[in-house]
N, C-alpha and C. Protein backbone atom coordinates (compact mmCIF):
# COMPACT_ATOMS: atom_id res chain seq x y z
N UNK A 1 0.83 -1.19 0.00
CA UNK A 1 0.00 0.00 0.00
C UNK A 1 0.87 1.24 0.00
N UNK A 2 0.50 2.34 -0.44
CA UNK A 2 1.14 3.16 -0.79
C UNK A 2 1.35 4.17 0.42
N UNK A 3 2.27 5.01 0.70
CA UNK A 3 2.64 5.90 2.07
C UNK A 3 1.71 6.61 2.08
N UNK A 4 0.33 7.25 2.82
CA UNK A 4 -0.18 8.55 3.14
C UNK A 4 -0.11 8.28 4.16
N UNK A 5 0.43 10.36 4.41
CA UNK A 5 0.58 10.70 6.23
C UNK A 5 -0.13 12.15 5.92
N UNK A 6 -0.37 12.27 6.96
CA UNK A 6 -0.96 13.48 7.24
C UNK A 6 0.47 14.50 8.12
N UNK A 7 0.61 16.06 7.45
CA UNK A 7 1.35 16.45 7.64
C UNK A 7 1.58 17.94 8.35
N UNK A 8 1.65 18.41 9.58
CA UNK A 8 1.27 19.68 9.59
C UNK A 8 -0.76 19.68 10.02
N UNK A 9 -1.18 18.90 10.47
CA UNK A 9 -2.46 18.42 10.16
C UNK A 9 -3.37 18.23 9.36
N UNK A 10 -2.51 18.21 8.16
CA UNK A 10 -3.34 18.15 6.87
C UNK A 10 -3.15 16.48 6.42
N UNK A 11 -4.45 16.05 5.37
CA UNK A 11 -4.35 14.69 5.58
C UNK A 11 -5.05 14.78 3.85
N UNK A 12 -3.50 14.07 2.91
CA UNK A 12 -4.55 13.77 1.95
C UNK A 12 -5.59 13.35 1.38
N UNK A 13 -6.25 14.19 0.20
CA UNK A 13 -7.95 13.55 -0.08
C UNK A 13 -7.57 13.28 -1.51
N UNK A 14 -8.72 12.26 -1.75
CA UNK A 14 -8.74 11.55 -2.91
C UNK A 14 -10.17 11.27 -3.59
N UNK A 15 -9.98 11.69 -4.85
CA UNK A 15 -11.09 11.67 -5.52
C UNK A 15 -11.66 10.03 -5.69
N UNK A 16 -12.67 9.71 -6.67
CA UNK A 16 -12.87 8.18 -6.64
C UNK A 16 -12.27 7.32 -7.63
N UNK A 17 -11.90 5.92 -7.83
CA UNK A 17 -10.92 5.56 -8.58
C UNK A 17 -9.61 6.07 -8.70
N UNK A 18 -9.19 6.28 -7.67
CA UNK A 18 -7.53 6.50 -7.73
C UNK A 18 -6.54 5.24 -7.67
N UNK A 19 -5.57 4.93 -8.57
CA UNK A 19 -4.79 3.93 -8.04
C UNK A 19 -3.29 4.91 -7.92
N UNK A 20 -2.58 3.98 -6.28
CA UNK A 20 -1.88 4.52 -6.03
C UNK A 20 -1.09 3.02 -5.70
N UNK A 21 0.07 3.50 -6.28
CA UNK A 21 1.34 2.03 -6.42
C UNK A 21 1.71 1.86 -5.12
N UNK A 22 2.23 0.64 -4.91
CA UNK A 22 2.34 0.75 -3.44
C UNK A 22 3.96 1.18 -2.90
N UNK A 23 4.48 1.25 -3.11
CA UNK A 23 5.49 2.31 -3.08
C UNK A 23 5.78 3.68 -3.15
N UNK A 24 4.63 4.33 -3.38
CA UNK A 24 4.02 5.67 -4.16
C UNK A 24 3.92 6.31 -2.78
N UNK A 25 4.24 7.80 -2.87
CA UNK A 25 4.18 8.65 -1.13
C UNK A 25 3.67 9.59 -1.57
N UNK A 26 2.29 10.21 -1.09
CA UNK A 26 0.96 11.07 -1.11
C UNK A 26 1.22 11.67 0.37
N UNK A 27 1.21 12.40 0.87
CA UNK A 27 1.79 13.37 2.09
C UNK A 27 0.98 14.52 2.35
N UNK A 28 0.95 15.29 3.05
CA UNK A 28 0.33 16.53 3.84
C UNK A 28 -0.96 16.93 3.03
N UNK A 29 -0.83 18.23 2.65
CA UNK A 29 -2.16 18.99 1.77
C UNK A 29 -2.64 19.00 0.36
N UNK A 30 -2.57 17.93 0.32
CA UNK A 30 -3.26 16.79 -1.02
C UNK A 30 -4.25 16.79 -1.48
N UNK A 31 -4.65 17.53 -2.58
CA UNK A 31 -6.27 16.60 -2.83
C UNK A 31 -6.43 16.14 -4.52
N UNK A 32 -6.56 15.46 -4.57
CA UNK A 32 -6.39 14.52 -5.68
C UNK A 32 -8.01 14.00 -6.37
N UNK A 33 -8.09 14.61 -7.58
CA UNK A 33 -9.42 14.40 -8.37
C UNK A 33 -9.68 13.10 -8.55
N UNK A 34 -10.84 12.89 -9.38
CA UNK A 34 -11.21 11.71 -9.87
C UNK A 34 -9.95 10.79 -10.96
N UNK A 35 -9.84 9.36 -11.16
CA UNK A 35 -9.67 8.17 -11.52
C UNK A 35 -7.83 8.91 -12.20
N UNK A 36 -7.10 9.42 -10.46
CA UNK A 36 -5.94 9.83 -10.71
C UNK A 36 -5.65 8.02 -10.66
N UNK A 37 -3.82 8.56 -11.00
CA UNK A 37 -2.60 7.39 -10.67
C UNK A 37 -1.73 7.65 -10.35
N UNK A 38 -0.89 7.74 -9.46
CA UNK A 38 0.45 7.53 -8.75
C UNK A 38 1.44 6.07 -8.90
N UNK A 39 2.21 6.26 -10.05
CA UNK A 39 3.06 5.17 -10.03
C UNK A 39 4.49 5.04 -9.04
N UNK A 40 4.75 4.10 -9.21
CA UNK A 40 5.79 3.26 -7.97
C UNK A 40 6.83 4.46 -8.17
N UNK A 41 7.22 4.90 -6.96
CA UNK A 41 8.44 5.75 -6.59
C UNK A 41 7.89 7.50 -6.56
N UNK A 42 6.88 7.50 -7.54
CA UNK A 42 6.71 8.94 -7.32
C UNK A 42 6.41 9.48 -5.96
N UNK A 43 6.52 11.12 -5.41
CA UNK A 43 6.38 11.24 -4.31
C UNK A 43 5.24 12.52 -4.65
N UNK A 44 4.44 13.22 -3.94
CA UNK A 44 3.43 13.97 -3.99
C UNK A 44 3.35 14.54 -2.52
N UNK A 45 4.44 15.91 -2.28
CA UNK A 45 4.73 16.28 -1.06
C UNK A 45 4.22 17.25 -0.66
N UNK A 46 2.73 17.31 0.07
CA UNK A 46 2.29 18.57 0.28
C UNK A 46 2.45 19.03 1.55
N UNK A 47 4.16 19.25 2.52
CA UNK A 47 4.16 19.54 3.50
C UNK A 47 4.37 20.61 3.95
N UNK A 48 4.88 21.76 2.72
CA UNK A 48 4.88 22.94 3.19
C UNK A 48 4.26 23.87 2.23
N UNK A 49 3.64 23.28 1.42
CA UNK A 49 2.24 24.38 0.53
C UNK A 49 1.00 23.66 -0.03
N UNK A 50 -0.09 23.78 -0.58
CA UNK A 50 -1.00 22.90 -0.85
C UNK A 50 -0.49 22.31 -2.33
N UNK A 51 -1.17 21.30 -2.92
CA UNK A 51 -0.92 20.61 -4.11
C UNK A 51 -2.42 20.35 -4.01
N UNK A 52 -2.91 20.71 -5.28
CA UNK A 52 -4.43 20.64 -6.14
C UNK A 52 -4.09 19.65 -7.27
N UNK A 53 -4.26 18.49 -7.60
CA UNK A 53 -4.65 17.82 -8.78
C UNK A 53 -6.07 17.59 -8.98
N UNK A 54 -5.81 17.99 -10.61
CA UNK A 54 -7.53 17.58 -11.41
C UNK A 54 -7.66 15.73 -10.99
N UNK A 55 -8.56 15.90 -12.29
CA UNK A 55 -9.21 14.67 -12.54
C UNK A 55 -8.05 13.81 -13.71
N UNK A 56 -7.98 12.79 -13.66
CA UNK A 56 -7.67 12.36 -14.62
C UNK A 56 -6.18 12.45 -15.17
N UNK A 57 -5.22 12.73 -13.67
CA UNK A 57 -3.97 13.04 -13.89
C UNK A 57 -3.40 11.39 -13.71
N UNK A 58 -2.12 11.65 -14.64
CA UNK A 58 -1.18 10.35 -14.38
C UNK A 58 0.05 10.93 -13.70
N UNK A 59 0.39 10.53 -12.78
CA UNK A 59 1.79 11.22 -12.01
C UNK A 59 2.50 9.78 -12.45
N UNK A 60 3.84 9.70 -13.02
CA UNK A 60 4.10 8.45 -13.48
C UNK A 60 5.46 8.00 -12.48
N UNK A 61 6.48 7.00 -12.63
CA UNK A 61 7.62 6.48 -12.08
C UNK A 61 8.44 7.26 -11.47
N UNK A 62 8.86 8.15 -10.44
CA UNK A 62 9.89 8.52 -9.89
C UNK A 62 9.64 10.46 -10.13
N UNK A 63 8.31 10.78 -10.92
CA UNK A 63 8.09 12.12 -10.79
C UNK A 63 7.85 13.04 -9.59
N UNK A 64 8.18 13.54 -8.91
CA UNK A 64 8.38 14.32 -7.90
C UNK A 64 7.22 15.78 -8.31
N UNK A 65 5.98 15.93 -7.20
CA UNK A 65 5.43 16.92 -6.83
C UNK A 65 5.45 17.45 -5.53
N UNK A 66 6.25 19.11 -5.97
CA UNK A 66 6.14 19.12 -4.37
C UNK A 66 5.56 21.01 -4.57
N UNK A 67 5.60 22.11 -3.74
CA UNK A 67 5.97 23.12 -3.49
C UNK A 67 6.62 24.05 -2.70
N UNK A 68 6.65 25.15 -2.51
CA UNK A 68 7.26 26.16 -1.79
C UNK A 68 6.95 26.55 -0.57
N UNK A 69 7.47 26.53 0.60
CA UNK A 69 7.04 27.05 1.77
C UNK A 69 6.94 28.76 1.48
N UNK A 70 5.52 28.59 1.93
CA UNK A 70 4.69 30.09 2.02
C UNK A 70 4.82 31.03 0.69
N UNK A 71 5.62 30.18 -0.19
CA UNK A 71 5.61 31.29 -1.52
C UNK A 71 5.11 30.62 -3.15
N UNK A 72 4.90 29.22 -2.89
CA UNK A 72 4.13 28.56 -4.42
C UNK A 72 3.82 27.31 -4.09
N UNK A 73 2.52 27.47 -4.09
CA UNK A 73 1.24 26.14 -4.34
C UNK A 73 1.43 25.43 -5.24
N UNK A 74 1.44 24.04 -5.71
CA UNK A 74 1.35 23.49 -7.08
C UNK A 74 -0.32 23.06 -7.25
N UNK A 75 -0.57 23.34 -8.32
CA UNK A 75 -2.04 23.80 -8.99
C UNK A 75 -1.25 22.42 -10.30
N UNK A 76 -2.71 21.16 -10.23
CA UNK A 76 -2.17 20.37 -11.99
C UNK A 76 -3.94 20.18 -12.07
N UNK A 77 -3.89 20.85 -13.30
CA UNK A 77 -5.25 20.81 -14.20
C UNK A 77 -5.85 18.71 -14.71
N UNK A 78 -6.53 19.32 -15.31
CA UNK A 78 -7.42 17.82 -15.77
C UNK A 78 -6.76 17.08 -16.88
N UNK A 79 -6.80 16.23 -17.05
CA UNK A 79 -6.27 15.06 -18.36
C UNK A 79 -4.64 15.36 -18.15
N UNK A 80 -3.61 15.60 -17.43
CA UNK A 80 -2.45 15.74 -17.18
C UNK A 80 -1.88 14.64 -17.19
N UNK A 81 -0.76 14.29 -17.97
CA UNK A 81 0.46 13.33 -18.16
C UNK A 81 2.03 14.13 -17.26
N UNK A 82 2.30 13.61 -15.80
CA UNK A 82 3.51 13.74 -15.73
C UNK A 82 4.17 12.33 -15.96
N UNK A 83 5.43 13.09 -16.90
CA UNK A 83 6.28 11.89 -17.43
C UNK A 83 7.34 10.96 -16.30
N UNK A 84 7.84 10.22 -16.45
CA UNK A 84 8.91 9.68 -15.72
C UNK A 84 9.87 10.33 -15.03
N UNK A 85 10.30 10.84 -13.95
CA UNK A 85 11.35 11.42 -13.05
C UNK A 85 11.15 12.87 -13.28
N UNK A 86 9.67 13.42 -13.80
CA UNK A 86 10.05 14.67 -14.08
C UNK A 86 10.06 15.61 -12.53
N UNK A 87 10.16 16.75 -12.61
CA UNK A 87 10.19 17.73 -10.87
C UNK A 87 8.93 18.32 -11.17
N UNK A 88 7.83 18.89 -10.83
CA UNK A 88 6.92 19.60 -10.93
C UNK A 88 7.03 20.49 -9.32
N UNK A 89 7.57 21.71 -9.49
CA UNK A 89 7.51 22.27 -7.87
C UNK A 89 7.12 23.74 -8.09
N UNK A 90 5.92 24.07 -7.18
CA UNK A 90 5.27 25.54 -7.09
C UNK A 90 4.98 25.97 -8.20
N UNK A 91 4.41 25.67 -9.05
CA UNK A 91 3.63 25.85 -10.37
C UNK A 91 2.26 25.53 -10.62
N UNK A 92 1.62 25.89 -11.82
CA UNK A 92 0.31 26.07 -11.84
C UNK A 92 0.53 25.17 -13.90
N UNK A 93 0.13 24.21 -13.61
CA UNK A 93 -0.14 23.47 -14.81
C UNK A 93 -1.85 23.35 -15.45
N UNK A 94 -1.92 24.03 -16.39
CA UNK A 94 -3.50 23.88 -17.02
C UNK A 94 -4.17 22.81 -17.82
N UNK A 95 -5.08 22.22 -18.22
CA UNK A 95 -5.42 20.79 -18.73
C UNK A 95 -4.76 20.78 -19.99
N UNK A 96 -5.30 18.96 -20.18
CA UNK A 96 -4.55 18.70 -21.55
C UNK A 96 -3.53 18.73 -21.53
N UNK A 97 -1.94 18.61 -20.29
CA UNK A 97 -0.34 18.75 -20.84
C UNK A 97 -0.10 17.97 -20.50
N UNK A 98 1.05 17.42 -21.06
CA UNK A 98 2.11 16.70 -21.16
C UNK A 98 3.20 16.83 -20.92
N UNK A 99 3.43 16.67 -19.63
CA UNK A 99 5.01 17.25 -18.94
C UNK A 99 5.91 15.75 -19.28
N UNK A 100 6.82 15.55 -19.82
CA UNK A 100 7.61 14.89 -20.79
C UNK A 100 8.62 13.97 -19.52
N UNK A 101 9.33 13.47 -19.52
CA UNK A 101 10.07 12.63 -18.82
C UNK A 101 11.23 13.53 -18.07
N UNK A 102 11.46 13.72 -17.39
CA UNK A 102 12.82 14.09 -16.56
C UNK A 102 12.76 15.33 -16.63
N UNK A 103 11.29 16.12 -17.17
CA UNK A 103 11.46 17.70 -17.42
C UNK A 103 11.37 18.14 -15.82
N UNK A 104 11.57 19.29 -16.03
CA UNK A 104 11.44 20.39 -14.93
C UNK A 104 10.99 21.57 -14.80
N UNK A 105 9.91 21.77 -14.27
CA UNK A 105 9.25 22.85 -13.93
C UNK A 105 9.35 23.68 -12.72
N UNK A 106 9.54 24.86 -12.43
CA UNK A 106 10.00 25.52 -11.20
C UNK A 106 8.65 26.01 -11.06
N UNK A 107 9.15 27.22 -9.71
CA UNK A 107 8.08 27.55 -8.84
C UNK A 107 8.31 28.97 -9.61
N UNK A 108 6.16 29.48 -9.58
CA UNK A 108 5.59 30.43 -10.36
C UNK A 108 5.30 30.57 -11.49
N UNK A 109 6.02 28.84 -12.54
CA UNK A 109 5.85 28.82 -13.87
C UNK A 109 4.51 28.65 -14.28
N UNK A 110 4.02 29.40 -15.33
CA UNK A 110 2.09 28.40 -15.62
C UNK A 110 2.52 27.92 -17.00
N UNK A 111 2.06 27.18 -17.34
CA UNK A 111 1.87 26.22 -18.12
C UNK A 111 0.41 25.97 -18.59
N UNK A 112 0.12 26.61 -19.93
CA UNK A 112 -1.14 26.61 -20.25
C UNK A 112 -1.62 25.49 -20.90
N UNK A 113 -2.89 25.38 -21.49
CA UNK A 113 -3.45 24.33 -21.64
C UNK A 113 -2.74 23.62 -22.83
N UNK A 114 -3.42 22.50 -23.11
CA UNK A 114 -2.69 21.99 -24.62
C UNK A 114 -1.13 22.23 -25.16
N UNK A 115 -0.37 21.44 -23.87
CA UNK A 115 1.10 21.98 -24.02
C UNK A 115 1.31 20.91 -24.36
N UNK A 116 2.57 20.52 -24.48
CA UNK A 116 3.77 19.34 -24.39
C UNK A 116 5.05 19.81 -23.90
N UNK A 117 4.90 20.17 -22.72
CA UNK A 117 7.10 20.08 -22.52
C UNK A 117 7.66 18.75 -22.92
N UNK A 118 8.47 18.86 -23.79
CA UNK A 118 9.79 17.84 -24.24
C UNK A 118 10.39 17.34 -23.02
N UNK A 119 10.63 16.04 -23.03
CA UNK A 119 11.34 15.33 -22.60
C UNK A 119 12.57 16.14 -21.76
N UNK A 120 13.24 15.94 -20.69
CA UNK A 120 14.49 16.89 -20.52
C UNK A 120 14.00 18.49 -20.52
N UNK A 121 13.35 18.93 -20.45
CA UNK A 121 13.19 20.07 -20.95
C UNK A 121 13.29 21.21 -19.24
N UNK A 122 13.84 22.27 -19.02
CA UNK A 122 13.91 22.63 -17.94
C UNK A 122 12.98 24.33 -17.96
C-alpha cells in the first residue's frame, strides 16, 4: 500500500478511482481528483504548501510533486500526463499537458493548456 501521512495536520484527499502504487508517497495537503494514478516511486509532497490535482492526472515512475514554503502552491489541471522522473515544484499546470520525462518545472511557472514540454526540458 502506498505511504499517506498526514502532515502539519493536513491529511490527503482523494477523488474516486484512484490507483496509487504501493510504493508511491501522497503526504500533507493533497487533494487529488477523480480516476488519478500515482506510479511506484513517485512522491506527492504537500508539507509545506498545498498541491491541487484535477481529474484524470497520471503522475508516473519517480516524478516528484512538491511546493514552496509560504511562496508557491502546485495547482495540476485535468487530463495531465507527468512523465517519468520529471520535478513539478510551485507551479500552476493547465489541462490537456504533457510534462515529458525528466522535465522540470519551477516555482511560479504556468503552463497553459494543450502543451507538451519535451522530454528533458527545464
Amino acid at each position: 500500500m502506498a505511504l499517506i501521512k498526514p502532515v502539519r495536520g493536513h491529511h490527503p484527499k482523494f477523488g474516486n478511482n484512484c490507483y496509487l502504487a504501493e510504493n508511491a508517497t501522497i503526504v500533507g495537503e493533497v487533494s487529488m481528483g477523480d480516476n488519478c494514478s500515482v506510479w511506484f516511486q513517485a512522491v506527492v509532497r504537500g508539507d509545506v504548501n498545498s498541491i491541487t490535482i484535477g481529474d484524470q492526472v497520471n503522475i508516473q515512475d519517480g516524478a516528484v510533486i512538491h511546493g514552496t514554503f509560504e511562496r508557491a502552491s502546485t495547482t495540476i489541471g485535468d487530463r495531465v500526463s507527468i512523465g517519468h522522473r520529471a520535478l513539478v515544484h510551485g507551479c500552476t499546470i493547465k489541462n490537456d499537458v504533457l510534462v515529458g520525462m525528466g522535465s522540470i518545472i519551477m516555482d511560479h511557472a504556468h503552463v497553459p493548456s494543450n502543451v507538451l514540454i519535451a522530454a528533458g526540458a527545464v
